[in-house]
ModelCIF file with pLDDT and N, C-alpha, C, O atoms, coordinates in Angstrom:
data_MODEL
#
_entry.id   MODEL 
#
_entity.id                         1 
_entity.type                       polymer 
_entity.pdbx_number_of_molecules   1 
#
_entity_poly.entity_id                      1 
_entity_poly.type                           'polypeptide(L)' 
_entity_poly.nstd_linkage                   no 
_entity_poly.nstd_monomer                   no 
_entity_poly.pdbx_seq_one_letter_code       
;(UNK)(UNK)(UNK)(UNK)(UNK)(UNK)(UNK)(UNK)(UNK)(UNK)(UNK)(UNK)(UNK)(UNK)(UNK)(UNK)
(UNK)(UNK)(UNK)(UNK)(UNK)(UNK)(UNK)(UNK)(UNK)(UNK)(UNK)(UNK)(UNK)(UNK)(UNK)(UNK)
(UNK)
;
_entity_poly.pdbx_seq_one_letter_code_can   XXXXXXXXXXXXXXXXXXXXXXXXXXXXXXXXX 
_entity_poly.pdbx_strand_id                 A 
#
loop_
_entity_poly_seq.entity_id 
_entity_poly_seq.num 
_entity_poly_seq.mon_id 
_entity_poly_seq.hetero 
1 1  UNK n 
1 2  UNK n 
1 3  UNK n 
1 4  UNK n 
1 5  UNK n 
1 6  UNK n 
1 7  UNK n 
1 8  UNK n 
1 9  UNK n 
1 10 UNK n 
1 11 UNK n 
1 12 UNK n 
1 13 UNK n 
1 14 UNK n 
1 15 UNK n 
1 16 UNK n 
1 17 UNK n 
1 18 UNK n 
1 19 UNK n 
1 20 UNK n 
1 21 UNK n 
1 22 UNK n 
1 23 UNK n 
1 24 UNK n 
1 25 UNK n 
1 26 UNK n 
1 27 UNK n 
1 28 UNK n 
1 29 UNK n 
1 30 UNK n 
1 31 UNK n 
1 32 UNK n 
1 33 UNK n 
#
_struct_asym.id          A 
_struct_asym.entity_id   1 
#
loop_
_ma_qa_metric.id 
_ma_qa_metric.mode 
_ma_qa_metric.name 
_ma_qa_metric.software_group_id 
_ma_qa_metric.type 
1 global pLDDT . pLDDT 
2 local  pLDDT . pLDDT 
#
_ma_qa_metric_global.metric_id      1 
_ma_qa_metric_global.metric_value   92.79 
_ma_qa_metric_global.model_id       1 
_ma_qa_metric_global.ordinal_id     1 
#
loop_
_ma_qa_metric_local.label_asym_id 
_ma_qa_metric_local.label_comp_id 
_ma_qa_metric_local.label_seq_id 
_ma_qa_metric_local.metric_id 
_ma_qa_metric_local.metric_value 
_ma_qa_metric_local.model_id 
_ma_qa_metric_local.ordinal_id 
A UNK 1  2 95.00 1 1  
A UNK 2  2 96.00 1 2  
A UNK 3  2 96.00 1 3  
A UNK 4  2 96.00 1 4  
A UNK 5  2 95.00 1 5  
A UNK 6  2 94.00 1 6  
A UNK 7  2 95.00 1 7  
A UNK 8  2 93.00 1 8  
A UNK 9  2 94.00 1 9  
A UNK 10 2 93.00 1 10 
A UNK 11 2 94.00 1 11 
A UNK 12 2 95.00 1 12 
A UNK 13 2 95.00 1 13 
A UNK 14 2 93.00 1 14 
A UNK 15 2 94.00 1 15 
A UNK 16 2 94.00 1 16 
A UNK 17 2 93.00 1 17 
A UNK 18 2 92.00 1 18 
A UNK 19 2 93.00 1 19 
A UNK 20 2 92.00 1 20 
A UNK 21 2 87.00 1 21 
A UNK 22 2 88.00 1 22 
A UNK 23 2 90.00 1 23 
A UNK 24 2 89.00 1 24 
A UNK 25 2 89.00 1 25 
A UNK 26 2 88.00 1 26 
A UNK 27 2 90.00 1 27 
A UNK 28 2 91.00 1 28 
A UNK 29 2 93.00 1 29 
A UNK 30 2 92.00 1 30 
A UNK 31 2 94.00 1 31 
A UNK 32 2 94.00 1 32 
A UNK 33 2 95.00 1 33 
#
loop_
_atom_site.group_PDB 
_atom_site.id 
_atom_site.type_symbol 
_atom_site.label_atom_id 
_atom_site.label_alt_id 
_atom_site.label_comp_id 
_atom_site.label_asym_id 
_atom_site.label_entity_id 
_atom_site.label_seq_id 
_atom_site.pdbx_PDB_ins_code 
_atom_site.Cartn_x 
_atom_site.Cartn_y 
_atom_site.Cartn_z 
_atom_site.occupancy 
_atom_site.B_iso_or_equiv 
_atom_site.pdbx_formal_charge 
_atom_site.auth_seq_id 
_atom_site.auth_comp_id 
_atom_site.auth_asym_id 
_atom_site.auth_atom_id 
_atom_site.pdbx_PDB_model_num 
ATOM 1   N N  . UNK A 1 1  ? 6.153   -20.622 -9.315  1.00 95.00 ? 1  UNK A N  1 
ATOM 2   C CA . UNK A 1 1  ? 6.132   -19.858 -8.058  1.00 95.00 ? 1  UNK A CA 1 
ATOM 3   C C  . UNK A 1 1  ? 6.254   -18.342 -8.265  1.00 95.00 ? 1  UNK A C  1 
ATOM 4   O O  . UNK A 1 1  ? 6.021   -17.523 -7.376  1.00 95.00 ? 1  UNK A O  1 
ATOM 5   N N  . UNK A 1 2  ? 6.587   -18.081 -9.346  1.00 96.00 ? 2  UNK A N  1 
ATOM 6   C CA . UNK A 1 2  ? 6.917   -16.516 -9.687  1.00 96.00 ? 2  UNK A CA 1 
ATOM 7   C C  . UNK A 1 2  ? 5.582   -15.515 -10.380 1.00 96.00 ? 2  UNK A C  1 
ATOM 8   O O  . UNK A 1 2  ? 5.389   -14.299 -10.371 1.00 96.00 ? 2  UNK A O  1 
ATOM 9   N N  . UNK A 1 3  ? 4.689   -16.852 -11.048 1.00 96.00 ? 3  UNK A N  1 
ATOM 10  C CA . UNK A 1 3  ? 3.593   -16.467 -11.764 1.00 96.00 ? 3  UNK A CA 1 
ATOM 11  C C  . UNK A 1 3  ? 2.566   -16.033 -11.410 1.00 96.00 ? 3  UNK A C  1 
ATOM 12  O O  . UNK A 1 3  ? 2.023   -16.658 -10.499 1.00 96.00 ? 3  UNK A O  1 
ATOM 13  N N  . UNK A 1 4  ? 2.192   -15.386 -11.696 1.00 96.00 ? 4  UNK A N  1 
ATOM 14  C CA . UNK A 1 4  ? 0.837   -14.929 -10.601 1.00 96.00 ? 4  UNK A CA 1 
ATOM 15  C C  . UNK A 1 4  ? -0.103  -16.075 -10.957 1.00 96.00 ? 4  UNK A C  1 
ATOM 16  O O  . UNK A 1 4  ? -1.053  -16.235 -10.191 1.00 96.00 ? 4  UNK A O  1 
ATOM 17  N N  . UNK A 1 5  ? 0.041   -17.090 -12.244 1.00 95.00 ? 5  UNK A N  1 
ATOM 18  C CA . UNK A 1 5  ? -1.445  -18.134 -11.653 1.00 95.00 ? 5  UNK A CA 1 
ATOM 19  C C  . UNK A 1 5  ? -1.007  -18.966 -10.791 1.00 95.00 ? 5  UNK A C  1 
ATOM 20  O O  . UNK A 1 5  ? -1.705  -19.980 -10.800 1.00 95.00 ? 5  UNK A O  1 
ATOM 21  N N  . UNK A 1 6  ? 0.132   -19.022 -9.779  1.00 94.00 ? 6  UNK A N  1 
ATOM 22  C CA . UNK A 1 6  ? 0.678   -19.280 -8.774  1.00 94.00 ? 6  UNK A CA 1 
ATOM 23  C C  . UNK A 1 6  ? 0.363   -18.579 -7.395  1.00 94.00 ? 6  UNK A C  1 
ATOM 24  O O  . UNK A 1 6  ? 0.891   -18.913 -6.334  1.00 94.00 ? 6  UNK A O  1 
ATOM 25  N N  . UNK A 1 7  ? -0.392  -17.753 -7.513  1.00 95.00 ? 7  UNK A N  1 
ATOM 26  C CA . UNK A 1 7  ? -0.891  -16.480 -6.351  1.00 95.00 ? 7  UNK A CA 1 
ATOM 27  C C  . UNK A 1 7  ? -2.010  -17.461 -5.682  1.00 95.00 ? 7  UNK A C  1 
ATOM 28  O O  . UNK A 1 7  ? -3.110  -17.506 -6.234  1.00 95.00 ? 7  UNK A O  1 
ATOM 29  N N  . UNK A 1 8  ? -1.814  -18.121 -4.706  1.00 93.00 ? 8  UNK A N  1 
ATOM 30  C CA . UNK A 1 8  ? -2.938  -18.430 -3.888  1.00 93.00 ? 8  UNK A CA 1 
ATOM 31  C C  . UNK A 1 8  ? -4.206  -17.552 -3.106  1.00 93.00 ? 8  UNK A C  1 
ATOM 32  O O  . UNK A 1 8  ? -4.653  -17.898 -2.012  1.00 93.00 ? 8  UNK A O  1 
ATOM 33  N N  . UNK A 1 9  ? -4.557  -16.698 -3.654  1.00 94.00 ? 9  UNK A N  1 
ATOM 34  C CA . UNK A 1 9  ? -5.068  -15.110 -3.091  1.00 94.00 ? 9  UNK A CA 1 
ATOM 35  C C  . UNK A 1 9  ? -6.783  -15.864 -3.426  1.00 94.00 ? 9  UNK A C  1 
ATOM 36  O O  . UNK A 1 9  ? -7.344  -16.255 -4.450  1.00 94.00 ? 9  UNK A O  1 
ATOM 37  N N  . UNK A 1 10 ? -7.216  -15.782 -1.797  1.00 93.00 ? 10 UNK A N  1 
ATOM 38  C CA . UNK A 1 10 ? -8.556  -15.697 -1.902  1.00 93.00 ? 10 UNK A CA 1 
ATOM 39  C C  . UNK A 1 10 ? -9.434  -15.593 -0.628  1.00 93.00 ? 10 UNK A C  1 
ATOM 40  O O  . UNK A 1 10 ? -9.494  -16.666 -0.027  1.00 93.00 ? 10 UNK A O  1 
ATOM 41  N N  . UNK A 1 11 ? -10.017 -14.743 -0.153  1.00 94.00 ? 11 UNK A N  1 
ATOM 42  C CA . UNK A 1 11 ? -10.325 -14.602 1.351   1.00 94.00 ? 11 UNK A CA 1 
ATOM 43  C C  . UNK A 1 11 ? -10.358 -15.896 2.076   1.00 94.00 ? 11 UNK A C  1 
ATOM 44  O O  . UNK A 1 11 ? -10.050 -15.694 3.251   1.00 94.00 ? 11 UNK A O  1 
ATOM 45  N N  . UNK A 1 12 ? -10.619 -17.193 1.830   1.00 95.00 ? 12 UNK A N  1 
ATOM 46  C CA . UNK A 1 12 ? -11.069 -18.222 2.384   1.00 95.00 ? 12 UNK A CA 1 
ATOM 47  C C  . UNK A 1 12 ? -9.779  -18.461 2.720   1.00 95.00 ? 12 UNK A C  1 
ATOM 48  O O  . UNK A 1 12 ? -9.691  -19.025 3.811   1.00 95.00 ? 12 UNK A O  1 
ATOM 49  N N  . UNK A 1 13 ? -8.791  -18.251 2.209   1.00 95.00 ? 13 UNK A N  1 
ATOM 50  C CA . UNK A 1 13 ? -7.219  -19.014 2.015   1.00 95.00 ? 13 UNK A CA 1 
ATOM 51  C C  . UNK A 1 13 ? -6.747  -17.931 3.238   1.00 95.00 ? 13 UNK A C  1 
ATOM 52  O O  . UNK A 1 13 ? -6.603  -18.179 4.435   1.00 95.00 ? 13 UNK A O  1 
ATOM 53  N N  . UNK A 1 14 ? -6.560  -16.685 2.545   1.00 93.00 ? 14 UNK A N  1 
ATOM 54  C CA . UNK A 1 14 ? -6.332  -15.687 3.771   1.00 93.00 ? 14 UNK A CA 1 
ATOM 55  C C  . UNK A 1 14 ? -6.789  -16.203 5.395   1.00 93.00 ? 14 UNK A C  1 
ATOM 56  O O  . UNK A 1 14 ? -5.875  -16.418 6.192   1.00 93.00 ? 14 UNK A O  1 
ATOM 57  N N  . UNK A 1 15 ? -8.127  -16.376 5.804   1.00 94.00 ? 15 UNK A N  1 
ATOM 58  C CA . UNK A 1 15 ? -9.097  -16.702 6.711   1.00 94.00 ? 15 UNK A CA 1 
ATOM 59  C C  . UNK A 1 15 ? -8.089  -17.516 7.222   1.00 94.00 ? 15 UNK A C  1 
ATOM 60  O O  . UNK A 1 15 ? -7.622  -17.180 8.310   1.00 94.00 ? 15 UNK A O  1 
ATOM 61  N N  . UNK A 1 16 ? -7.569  -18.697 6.575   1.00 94.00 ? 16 UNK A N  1 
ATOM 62  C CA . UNK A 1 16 ? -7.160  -19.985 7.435   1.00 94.00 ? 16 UNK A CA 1 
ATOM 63  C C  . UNK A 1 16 ? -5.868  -19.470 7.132   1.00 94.00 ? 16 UNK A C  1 
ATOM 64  O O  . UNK A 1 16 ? -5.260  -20.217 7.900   1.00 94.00 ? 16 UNK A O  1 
ATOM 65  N N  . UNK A 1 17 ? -5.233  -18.980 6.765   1.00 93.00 ? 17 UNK A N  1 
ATOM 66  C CA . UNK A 1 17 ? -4.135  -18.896 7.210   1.00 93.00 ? 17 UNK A CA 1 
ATOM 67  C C  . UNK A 1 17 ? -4.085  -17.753 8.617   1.00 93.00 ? 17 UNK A C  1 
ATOM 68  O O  . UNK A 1 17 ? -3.494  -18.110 9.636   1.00 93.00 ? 17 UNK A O  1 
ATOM 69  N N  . UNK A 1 18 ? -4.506  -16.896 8.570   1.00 92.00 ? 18 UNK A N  1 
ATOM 70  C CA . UNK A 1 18 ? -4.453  -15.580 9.975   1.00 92.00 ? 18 UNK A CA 1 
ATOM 71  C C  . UNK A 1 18 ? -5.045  -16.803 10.889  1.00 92.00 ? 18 UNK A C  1 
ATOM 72  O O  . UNK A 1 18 ? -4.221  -16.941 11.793  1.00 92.00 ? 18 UNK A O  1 
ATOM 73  N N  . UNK A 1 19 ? -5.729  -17.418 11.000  1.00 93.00 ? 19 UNK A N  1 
ATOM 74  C CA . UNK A 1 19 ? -6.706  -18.346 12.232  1.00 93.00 ? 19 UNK A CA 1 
ATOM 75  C C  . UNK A 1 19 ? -5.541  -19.548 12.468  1.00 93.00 ? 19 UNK A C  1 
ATOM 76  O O  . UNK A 1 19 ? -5.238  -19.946 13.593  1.00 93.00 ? 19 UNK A O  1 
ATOM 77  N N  . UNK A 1 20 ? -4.973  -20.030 11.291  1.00 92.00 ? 20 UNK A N  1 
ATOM 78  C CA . UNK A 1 20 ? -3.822  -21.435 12.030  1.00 92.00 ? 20 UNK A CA 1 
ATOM 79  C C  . UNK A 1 20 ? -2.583  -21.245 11.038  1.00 92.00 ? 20 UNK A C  1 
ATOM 80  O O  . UNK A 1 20 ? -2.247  -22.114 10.234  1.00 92.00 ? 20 UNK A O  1 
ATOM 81  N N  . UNK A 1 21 ? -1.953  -20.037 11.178  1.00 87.00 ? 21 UNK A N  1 
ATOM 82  C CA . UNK A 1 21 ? -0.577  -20.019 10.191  1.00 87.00 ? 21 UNK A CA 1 
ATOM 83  C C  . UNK A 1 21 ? 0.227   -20.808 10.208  1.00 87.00 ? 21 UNK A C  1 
ATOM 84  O O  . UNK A 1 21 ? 0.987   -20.589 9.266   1.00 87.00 ? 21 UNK A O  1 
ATOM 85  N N  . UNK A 1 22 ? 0.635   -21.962 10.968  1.00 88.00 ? 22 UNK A N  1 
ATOM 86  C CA . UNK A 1 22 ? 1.449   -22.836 10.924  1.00 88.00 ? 22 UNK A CA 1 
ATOM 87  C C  . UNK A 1 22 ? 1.561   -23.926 10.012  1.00 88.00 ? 22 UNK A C  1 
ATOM 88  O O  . UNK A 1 22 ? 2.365   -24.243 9.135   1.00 88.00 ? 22 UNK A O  1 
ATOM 89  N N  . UNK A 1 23 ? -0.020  -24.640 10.722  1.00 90.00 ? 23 UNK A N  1 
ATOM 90  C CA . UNK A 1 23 ? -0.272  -25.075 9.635   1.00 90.00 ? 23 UNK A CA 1 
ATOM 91  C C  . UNK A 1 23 ? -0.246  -24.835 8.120   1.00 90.00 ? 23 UNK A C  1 
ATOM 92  O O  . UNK A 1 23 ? 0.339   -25.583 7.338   1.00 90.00 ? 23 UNK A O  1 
ATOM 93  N N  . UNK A 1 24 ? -0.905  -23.766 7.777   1.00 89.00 ? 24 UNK A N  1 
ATOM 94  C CA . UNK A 1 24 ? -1.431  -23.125 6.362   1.00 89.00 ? 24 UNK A CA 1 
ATOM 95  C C  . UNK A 1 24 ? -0.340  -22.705 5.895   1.00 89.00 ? 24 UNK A C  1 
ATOM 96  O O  . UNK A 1 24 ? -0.422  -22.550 4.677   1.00 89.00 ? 24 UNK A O  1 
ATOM 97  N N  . UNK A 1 25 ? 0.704   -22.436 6.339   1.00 89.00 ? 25 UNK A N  1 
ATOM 98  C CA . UNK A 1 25 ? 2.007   -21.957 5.813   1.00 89.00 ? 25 UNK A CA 1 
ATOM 99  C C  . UNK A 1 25 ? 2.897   -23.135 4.986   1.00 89.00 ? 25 UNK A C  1 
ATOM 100 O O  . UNK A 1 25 ? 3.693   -22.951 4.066   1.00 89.00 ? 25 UNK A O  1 
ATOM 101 N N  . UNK A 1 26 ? 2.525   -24.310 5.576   1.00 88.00 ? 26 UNK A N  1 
ATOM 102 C CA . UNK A 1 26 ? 3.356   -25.171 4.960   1.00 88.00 ? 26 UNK A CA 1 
ATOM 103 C C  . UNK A 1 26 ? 2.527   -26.021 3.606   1.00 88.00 ? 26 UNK A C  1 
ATOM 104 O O  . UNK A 1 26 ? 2.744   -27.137 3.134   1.00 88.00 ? 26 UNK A O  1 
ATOM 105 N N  . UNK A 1 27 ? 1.678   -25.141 3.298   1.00 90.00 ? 27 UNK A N  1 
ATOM 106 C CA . UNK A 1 27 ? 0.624   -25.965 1.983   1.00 90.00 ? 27 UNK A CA 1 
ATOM 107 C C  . UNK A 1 27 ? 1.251   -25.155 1.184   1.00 90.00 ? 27 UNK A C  1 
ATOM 108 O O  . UNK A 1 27 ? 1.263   -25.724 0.092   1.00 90.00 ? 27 UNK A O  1 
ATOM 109 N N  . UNK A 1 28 ? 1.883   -23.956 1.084   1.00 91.00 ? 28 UNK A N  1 
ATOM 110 C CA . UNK A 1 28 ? 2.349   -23.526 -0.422  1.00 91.00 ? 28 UNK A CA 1 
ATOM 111 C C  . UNK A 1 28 ? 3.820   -23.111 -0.463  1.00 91.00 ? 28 UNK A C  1 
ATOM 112 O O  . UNK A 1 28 ? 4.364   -22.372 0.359   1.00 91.00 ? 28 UNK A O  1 
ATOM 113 N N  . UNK A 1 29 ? 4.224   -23.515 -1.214  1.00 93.00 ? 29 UNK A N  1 
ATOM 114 C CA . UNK A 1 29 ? 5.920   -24.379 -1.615  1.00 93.00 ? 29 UNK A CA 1 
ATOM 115 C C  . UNK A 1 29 ? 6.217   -22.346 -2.131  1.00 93.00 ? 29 UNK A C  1 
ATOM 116 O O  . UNK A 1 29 ? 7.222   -21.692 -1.854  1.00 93.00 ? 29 UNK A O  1 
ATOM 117 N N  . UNK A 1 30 ? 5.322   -21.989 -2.682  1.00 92.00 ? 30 UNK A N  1 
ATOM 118 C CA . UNK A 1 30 ? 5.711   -20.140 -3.309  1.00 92.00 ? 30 UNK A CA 1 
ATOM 119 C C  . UNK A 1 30 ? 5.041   -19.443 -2.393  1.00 92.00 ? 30 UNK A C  1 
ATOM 120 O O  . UNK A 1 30 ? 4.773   -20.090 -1.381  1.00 92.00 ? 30 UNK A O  1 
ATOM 121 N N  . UNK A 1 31 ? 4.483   -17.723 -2.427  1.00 94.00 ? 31 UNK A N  1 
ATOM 122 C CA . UNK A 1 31 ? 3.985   -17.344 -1.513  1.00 94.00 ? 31 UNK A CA 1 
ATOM 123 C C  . UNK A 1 31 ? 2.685   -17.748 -1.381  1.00 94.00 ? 31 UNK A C  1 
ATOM 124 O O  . UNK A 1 31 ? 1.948   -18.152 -2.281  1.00 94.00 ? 31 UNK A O  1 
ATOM 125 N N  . UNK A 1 32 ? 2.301   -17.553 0.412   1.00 94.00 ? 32 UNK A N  1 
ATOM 126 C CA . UNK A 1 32 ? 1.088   -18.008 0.692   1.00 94.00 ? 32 UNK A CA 1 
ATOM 127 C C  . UNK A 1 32 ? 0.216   -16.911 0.170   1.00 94.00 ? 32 UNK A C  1 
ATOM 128 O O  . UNK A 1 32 ? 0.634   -16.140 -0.694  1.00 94.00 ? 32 UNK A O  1 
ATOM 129 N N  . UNK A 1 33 ? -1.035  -16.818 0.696   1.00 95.00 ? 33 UNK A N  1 
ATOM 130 C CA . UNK A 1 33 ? -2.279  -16.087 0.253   1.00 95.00 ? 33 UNK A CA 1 
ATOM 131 C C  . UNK A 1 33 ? -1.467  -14.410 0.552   1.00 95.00 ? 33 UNK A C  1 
ATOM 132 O O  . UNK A 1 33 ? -2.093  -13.373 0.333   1.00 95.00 ? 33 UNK A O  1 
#
């Protein structure tokens, strides 16, 4: 969770998270996108 190959960072990921954060918030256990 500390690692960056742990960084979920990718516009598509971003996208769904700003459009349904609730959801999308609870898929990553470290930070989201």
């Amino acid at each position: 969770y500390s690692r960056f190959t742990d960084f979920p960072i990718s516009l598509r990921r971003i996208k769904a998270l700003v459009l349904n954060p609730k959801e999308e918030e609870r898929k990553y256990t470290g930070h989201n996108p």
